[in-house]
N, C-alpha and C. Protein backbone atom coordinates (compact mmCIF):
# COMPACT_ATOMS: atom_id res chain seq x y z
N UNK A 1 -153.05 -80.26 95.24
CA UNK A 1 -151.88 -80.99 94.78
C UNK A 1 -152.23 -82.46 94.58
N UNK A 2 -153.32 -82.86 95.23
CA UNK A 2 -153.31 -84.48 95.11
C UNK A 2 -154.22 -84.68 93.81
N UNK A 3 -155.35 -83.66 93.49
CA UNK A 3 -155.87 -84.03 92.46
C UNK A 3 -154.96 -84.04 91.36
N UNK A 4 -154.01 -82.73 91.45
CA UNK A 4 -152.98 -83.01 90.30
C UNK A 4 -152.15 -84.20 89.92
N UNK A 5 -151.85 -84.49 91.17
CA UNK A 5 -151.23 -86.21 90.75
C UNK A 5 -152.13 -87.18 90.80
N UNK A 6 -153.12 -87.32 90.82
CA UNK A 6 -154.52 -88.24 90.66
C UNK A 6 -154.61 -88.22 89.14
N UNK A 7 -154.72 -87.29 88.59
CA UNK A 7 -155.24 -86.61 87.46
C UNK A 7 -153.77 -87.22 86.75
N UNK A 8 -152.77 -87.41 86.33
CA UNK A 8 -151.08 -87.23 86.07
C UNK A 8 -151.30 -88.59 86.08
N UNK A 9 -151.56 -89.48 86.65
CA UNK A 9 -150.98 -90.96 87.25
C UNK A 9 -152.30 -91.92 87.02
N UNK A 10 -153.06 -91.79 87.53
CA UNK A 10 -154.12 -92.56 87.69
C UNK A 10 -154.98 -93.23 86.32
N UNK A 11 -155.39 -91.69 85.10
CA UNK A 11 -155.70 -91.73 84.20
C UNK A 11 -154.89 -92.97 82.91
N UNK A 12 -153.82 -92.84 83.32
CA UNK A 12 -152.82 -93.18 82.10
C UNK A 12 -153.14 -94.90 82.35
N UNK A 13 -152.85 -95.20 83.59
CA UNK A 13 -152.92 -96.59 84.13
C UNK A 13 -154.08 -97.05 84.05
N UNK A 14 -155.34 -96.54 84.52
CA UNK A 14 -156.36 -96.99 84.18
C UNK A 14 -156.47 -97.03 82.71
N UNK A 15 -156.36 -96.64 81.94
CA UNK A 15 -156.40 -96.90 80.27
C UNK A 15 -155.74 -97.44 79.88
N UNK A 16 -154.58 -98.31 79.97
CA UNK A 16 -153.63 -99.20 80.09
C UNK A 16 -154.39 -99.92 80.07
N UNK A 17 -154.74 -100.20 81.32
CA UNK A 17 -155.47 -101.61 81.93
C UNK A 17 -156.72 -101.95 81.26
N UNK A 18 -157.29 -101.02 80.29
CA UNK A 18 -158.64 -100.81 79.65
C UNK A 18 -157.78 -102.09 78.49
N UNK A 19 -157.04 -101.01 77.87
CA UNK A 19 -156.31 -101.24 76.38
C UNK A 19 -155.81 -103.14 76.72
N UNK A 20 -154.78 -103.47 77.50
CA UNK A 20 -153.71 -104.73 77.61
C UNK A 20 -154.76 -105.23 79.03
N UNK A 21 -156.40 -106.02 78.45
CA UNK A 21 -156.85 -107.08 79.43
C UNK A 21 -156.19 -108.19 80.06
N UNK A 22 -155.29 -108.95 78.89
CA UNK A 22 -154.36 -110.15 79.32
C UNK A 22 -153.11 -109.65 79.91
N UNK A 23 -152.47 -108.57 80.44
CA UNK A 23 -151.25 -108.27 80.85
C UNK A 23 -152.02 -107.41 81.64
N UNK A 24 -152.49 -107.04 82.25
CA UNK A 24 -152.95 -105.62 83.25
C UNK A 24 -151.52 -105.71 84.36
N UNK A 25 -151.12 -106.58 84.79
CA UNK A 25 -150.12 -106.39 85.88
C UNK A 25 -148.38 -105.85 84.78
N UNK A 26 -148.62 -106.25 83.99
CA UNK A 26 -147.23 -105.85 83.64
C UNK A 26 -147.62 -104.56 82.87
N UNK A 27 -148.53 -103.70 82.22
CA UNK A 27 -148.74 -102.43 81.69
C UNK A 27 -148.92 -101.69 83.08
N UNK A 28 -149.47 -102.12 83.67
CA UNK A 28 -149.31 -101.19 84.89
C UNK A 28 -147.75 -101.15 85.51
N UNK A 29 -147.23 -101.87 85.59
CA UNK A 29 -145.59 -101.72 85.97
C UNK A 29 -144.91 -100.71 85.26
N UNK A 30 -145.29 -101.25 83.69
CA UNK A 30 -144.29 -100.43 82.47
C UNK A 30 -144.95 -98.80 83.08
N UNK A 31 -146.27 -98.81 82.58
CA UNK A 31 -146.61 -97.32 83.36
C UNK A 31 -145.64 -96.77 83.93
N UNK A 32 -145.60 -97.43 85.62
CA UNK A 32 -145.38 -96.77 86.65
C UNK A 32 -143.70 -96.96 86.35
N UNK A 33 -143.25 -97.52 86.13
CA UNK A 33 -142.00 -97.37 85.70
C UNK A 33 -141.64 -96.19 85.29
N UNK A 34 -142.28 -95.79 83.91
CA UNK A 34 -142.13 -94.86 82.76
C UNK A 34 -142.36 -93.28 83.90
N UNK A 35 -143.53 -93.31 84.96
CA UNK A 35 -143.19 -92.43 85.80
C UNK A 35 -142.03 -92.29 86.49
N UNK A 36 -141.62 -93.29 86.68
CA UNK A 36 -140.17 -93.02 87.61
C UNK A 36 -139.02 -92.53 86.52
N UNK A 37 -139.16 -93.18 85.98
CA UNK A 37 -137.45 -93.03 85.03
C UNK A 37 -138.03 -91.88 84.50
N UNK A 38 -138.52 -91.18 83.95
CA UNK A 38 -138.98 -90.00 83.58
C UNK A 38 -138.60 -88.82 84.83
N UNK A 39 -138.67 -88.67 85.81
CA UNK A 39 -138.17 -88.21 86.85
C UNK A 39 -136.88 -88.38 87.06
N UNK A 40 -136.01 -89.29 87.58
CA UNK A 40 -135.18 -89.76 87.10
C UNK A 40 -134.50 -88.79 86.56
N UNK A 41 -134.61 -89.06 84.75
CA UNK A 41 -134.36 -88.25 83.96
C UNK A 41 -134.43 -86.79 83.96
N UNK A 42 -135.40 -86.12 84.25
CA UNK A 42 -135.19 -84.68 84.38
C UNK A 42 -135.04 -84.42 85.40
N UNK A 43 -134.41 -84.62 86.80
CA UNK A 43 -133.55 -84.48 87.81
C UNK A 43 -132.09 -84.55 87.14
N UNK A 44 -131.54 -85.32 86.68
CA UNK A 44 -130.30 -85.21 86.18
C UNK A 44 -130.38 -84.25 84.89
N UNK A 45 -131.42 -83.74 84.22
CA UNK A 45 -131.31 -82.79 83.29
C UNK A 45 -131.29 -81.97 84.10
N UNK A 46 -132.44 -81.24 84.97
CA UNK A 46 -132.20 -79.88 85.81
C UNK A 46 -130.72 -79.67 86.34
N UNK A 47 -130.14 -80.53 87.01
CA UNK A 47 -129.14 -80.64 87.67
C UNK A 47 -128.01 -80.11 86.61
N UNK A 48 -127.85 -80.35 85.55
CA UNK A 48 -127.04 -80.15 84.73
C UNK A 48 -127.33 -78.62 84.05
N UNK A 49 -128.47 -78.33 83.74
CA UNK A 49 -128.85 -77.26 82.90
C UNK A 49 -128.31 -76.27 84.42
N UNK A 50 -128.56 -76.36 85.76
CA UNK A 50 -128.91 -75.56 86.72
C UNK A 50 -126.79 -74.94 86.62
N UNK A 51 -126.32 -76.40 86.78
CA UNK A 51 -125.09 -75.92 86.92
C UNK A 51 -124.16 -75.25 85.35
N UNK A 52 -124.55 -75.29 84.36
CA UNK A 52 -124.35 -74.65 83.59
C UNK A 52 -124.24 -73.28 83.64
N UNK A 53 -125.74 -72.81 83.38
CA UNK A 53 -126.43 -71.49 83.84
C UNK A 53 -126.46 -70.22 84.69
N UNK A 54 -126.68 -70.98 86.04
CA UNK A 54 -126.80 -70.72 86.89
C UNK A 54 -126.17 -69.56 87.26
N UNK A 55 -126.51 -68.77 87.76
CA UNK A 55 -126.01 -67.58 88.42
C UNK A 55 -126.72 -67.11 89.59
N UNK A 56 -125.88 -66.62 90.82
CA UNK A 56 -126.11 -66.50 91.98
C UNK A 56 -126.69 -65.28 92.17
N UNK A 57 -127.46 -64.34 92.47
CA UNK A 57 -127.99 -63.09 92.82
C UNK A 57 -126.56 -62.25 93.84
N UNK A 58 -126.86 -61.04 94.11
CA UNK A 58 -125.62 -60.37 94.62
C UNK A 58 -126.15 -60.57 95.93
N UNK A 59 -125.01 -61.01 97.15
CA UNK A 59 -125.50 -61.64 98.56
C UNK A 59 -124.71 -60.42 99.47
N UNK A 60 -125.77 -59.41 99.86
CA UNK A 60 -125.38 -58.38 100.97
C UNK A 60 -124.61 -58.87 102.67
N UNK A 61 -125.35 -60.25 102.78
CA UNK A 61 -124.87 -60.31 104.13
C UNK A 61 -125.95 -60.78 104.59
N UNK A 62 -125.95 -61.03 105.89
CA UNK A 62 -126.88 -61.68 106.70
C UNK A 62 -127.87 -60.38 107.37
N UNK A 63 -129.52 -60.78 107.47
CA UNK A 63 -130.20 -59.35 107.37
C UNK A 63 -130.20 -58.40 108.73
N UNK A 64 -129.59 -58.89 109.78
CA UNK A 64 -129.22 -58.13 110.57
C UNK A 64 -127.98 -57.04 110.45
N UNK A 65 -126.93 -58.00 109.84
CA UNK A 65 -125.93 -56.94 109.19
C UNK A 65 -126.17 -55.55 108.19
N UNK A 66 -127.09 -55.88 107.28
CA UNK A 66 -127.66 -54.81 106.71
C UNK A 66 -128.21 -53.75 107.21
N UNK A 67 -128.40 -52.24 106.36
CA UNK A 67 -129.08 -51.61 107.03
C UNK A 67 -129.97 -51.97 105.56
N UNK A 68 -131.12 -51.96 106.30
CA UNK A 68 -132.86 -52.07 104.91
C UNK A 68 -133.70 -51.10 105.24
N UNK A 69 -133.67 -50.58 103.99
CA UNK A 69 -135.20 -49.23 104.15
C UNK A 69 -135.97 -49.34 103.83
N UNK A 70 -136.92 -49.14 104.40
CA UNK A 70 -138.30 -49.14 103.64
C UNK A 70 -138.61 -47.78 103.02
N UNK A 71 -139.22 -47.98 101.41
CA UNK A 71 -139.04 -46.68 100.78
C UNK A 71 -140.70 -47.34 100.04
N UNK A 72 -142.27 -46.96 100.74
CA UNK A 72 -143.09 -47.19 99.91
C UNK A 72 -143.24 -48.66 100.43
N UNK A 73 -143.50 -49.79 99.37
CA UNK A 73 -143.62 -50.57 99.57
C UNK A 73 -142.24 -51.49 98.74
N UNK A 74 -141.20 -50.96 99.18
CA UNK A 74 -139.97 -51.08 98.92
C UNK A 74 -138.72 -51.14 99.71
N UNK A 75 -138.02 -52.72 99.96
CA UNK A 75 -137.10 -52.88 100.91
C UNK A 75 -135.21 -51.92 100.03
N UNK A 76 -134.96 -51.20 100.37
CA UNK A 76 -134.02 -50.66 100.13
C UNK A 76 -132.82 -50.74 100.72
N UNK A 77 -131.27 -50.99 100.04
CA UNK A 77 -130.13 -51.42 101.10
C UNK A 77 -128.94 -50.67 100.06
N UNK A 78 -128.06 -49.93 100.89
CA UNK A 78 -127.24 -49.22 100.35
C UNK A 78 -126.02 -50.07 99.92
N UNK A 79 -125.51 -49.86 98.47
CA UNK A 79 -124.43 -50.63 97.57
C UNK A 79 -123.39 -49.92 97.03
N UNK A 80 -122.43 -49.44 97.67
CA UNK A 80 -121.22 -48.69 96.86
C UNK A 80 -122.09 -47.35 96.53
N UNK A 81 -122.76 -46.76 97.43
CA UNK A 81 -122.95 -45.59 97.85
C UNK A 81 -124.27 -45.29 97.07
N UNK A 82 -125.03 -46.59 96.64
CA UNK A 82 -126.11 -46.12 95.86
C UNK A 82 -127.35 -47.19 96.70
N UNK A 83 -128.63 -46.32 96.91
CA UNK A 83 -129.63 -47.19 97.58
C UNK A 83 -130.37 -48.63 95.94
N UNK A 84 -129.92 -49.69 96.52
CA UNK A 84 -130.88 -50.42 95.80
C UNK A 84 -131.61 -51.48 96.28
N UNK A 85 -132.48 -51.98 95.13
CA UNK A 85 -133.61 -52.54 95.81
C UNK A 85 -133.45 -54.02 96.36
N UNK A 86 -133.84 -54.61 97.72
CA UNK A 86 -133.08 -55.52 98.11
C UNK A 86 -134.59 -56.74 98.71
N UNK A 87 -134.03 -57.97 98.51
CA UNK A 87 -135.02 -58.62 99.41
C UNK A 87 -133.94 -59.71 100.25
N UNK A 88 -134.94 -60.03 101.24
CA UNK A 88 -135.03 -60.92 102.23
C UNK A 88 -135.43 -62.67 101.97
N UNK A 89 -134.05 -63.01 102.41
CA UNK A 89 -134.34 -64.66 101.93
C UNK A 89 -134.36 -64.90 102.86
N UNK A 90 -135.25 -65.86 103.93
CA UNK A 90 -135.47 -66.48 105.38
C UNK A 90 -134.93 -68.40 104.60
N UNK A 91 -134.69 -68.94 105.84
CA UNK A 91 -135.20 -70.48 105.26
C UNK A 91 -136.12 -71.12 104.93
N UNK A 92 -137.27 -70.50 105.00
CA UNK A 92 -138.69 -71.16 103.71
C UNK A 92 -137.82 -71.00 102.47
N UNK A 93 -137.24 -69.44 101.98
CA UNK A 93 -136.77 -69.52 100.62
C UNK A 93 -135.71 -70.46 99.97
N UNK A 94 -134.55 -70.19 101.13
CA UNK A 94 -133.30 -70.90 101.02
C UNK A 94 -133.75 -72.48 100.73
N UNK A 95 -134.57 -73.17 101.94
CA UNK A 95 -134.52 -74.29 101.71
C UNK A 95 -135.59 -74.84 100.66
N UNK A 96 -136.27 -73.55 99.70
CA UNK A 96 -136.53 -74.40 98.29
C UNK A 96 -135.77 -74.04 97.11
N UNK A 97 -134.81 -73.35 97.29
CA UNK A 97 -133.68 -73.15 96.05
C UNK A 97 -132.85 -74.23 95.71
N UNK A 98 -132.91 -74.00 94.33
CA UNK A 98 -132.39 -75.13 93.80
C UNK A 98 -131.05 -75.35 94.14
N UNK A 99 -130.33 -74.40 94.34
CA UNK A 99 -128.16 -74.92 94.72
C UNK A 99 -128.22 -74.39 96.01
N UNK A 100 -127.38 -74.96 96.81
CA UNK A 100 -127.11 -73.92 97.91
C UNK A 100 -126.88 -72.48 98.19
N UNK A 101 -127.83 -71.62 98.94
CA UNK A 101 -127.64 -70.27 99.37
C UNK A 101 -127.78 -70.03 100.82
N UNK A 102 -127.51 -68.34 100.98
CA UNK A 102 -127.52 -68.54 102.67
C UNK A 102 -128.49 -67.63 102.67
N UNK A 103 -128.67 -67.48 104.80
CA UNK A 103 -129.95 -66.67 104.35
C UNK A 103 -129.53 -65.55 104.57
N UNK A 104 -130.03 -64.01 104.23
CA UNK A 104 -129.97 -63.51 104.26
C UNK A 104 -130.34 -62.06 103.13
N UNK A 105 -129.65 -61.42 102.87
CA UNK A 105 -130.32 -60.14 101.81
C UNK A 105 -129.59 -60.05 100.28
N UNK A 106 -130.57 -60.48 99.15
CA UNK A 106 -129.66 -60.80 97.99
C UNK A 106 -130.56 -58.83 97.48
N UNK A 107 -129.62 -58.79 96.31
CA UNK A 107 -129.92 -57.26 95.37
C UNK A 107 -130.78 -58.20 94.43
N UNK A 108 -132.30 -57.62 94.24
CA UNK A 108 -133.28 -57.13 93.18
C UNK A 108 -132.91 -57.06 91.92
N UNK A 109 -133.03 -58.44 91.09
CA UNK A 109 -132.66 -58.30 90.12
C UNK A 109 -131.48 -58.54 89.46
N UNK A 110 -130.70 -59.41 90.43
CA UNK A 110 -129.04 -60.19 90.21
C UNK A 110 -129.25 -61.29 90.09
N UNK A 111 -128.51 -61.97 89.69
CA UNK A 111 -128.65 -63.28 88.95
C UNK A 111 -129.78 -63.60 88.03
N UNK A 112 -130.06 -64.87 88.10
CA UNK A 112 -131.02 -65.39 87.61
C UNK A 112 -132.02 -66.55 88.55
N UNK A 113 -132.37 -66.36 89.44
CA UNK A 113 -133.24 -67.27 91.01
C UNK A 113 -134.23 -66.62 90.81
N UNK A 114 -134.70 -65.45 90.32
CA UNK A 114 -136.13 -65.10 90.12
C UNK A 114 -136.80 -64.69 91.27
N UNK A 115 -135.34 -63.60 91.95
CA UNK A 115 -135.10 -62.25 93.21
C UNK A 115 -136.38 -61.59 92.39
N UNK A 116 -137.79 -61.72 93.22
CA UNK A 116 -139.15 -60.78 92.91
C UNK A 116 -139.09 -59.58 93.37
N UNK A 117 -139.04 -58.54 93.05
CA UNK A 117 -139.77 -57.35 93.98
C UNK A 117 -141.30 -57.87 94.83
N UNK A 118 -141.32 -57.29 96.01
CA UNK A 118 -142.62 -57.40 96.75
C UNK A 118 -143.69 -56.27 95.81
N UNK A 119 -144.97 -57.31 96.11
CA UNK A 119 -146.02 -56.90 95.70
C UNK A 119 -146.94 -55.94 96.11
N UNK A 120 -146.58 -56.49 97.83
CA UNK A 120 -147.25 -55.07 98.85
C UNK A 120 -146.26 -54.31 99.57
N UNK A 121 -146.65 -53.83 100.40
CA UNK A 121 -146.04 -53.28 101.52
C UNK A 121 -146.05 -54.29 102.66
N UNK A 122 -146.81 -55.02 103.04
CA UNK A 122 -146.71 -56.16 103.87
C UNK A 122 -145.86 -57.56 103.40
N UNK A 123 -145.51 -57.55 102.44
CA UNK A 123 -144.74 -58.90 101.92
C UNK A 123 -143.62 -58.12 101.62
N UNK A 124 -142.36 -59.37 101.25
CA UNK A 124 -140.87 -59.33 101.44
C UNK A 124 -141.03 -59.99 100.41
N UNK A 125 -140.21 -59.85 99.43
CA UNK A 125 -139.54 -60.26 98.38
C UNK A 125 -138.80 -61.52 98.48
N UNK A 126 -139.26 -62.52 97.53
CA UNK A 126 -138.56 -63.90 98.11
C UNK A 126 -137.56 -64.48 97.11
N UNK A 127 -137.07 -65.16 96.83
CA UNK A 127 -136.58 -66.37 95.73
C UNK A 127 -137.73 -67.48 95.59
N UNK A 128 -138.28 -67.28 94.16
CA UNK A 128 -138.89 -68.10 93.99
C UNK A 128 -138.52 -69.89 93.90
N UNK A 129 -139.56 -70.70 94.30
CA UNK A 129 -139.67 -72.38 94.59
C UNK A 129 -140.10 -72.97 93.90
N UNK A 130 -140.21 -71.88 92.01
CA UNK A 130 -140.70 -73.00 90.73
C UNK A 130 -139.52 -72.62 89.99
N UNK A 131 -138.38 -73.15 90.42
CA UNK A 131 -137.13 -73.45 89.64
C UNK A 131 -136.79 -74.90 88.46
């Protein structure tokens, strides 16, 4: 992660400072500026697109309340009399989702949070944290 922002930040400013010899302190500002307000900016775009959009996955309950089966490498939870496929949100997940959720057992494939099926039999199905 740090080379990525090394790589993002560092480059731009140093060539700045190549390009504007007689101003190096104020192209480096404008730079780092242009990083911020750029952020900034697509924080209040996400924020807006998120609440537009957005749709919540179907929320079973808290995962003790549930009954969950394991079917394979498949968490399973019964819905109006039909088994479907269910995962497990802990607070690692919750607390990188983008709007508020609780924790507990959302349905496979509701909403739009990007509810994964598990890959193994040893992993749980999460809400993905590249929203």
């Amino acid at each position: 992660m740090l080379g990525g922002l090394c790589l993002g930040y560092v480059s731009p400013v140093s060539t700045l400072i190549r390009w504007f010899l007689d101003r190096r302190g104020m192209t480096t500002g404008m730079a780092i500026m242009g990083f911020g307000g750029g952020a900034m900016i697509a924080t209040l775009i996400k924020k807006t697109l998120l609440s537009f959009f957005y749709q919540a996955p179907q929320y079973l309950g808290a995962e003790v309340a549930v009954n969950l089966v394991n079917e394979g490498d498949r968490r399973m939870a019964e819905v109006g009399g039909q088994m479907v496929e269910a995962a497990a949100a802990g607070a690692a997940q919750i607390a990188s989702a983008p709007v508020p959720l609780q924790e507990g057992v959302y349905v496979v494939g509701t909403g739009n949070t990007l509810v994964l099926p598990p890959r193994s039999s040893r992993s749980a199905s999460s809400i993905s944290s590249s929203w």
